[in-house]
N, C-alpha and C. Protein backbone atom coordinates (compact mmCIF):
# COMPACT_ATOMS: atom_id res chain seq x y z
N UNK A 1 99.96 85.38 129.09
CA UNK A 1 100.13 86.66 128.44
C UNK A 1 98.77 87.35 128.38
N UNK A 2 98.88 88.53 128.79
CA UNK A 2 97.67 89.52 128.58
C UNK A 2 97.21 89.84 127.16
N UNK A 3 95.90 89.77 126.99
CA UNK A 3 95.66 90.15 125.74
C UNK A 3 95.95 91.36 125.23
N UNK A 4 95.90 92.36 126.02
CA UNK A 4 96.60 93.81 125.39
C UNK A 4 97.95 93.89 125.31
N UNK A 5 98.52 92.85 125.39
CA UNK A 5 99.78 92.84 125.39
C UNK A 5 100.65 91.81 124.10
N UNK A 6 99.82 91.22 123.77
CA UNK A 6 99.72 90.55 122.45
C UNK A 6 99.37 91.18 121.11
N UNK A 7 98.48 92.69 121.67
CA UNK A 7 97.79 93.06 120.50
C UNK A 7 98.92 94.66 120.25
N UNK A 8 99.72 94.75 121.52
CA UNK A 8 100.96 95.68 120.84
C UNK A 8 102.03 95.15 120.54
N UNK A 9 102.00 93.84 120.56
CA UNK A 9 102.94 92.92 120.02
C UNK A 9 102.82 92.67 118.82
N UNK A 10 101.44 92.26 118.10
CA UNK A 10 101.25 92.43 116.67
C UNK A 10 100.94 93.44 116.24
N UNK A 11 100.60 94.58 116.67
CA UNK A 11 100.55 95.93 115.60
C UNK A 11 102.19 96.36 115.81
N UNK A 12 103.20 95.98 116.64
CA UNK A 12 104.80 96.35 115.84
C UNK A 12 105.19 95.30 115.02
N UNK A 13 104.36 94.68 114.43
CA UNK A 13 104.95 93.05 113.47
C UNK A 13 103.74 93.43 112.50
N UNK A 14 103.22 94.70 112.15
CA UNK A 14 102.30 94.90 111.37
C UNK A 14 101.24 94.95 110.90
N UNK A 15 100.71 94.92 111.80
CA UNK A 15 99.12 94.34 112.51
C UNK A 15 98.79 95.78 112.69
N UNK A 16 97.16 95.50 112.38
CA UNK A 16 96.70 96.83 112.74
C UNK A 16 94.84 96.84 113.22
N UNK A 17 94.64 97.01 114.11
CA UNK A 17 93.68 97.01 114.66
C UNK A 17 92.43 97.44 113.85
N UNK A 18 92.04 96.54 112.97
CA UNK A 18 90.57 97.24 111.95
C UNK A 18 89.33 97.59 112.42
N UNK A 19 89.11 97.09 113.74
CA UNK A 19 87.86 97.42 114.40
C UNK A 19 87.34 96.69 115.52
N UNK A 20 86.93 96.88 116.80
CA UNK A 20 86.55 96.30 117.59
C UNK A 20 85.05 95.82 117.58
N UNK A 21 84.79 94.80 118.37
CA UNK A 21 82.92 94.09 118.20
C UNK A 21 83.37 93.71 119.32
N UNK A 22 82.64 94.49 120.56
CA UNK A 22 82.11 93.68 121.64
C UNK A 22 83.85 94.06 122.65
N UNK A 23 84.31 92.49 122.99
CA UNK A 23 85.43 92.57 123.78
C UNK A 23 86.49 91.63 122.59
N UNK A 24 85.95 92.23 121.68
CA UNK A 24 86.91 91.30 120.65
C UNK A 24 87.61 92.05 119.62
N UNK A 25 89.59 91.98 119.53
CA UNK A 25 89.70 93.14 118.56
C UNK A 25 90.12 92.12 117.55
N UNK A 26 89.51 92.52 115.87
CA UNK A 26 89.80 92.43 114.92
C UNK A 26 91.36 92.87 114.48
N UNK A 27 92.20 92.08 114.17
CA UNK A 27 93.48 92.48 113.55
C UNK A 27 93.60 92.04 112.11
N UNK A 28 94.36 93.06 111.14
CA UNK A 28 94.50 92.27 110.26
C UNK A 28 96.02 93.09 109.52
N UNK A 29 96.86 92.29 108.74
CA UNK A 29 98.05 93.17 108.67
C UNK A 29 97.97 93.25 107.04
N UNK A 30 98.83 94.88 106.97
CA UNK A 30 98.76 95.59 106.28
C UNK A 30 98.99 95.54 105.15
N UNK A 31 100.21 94.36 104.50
CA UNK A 31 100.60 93.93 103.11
C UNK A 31 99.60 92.87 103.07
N UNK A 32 99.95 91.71 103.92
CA UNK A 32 99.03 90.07 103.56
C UNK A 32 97.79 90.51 103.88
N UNK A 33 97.06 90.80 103.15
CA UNK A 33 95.92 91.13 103.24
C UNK A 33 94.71 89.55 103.76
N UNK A 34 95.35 88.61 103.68
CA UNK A 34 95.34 86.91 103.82
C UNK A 34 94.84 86.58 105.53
N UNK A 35 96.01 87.32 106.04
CA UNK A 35 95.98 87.50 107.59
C UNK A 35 95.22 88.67 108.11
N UNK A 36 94.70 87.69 109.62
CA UNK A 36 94.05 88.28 110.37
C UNK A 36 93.47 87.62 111.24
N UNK A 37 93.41 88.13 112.58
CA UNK A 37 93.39 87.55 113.98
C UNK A 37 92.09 88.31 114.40
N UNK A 38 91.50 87.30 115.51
CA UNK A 38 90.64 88.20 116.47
C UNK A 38 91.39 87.41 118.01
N UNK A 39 91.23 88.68 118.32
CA UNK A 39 92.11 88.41 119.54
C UNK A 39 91.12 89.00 121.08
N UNK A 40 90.54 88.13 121.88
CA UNK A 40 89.81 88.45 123.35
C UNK A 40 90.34 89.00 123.67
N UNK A 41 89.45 90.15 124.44
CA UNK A 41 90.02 91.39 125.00
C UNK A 41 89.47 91.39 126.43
N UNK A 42 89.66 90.21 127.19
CA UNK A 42 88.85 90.27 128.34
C UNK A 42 89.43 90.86 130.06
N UNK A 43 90.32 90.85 129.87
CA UNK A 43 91.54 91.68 130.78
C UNK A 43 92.52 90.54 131.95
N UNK A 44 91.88 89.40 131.27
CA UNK A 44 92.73 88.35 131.61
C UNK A 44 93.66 87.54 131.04
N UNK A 45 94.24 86.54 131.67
CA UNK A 45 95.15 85.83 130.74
C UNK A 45 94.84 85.35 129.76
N UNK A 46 95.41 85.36 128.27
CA UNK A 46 94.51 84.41 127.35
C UNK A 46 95.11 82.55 127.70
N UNK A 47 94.17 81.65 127.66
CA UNK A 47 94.56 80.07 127.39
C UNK A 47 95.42 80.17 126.48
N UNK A 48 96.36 79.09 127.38
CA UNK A 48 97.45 79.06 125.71
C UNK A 48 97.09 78.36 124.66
N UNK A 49 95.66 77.74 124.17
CA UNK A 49 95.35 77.10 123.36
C UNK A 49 95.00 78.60 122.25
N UNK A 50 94.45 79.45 123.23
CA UNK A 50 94.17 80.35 122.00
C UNK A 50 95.13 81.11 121.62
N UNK A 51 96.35 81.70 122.52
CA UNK A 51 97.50 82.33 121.95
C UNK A 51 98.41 81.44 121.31
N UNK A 52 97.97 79.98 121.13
CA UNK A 52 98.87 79.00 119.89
C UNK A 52 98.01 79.99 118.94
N UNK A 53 96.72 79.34 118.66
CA UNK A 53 95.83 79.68 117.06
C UNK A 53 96.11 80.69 117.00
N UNK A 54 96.09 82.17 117.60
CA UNK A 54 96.75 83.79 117.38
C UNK A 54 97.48 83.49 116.51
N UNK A 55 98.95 83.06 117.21
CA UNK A 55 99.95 82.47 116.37
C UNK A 55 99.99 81.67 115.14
N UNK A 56 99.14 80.87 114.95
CA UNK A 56 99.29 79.99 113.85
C UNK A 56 98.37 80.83 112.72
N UNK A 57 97.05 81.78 113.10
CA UNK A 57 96.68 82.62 112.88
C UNK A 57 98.01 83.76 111.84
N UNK A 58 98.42 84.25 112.85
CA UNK A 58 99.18 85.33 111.92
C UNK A 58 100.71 84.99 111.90
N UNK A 59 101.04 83.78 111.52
CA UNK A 59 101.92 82.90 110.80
C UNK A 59 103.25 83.79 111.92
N UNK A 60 103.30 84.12 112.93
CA UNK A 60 104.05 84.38 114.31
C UNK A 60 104.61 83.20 114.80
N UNK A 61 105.53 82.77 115.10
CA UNK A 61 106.68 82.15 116.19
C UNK A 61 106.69 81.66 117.57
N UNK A 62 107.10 81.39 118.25
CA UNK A 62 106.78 81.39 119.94
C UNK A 62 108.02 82.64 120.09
N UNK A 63 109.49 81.89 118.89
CA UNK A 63 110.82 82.75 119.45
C UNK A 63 110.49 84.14 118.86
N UNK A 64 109.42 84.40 117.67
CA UNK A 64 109.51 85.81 117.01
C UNK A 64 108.69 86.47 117.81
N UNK A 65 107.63 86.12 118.76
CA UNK A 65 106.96 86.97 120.03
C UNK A 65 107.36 87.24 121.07
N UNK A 66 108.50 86.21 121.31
CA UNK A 66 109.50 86.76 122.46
C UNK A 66 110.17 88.02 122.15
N UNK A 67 111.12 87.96 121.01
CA UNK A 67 111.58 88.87 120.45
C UNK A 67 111.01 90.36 119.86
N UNK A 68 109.56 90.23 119.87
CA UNK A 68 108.87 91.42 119.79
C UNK A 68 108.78 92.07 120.82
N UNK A 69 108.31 91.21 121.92
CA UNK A 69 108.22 91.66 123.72
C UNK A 69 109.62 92.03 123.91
């Protein structure tokens, strides 16, 4: 999965992009103020080791990211 494609996947699940540093975007969502992701923005695939932690990160699914896509 592309990283820009993960990161319009969590800003429609409430996520909202607080600021970029570098090639790295800061997410953090809008009620749980608790959560929040940084997510590589390098224009390649992310490792699926790091789109698990994303996930475990902002308490996301494998089936609730399918279902966002």
């Amino acid at each position: 999965m592309k990283a820009k494609d993960l990161v319009r996947a969590l800003c429609r699940n409430d996520f909202y992009v607080h600021h970029t540093k570098g090639s790295h975007a800061h997410l953090l969502h809008k009620f749980k103020t608790h959560m929040r992701a940084v997510v590589p923005i390098h224009g390649k695939e992310l490792a699926p080791k790091t789109l698990k932690t994303i996930l475990i990160q902002t308490e996301i699914s494998v089936e609730e990211l399918k279902k966002i896509l």
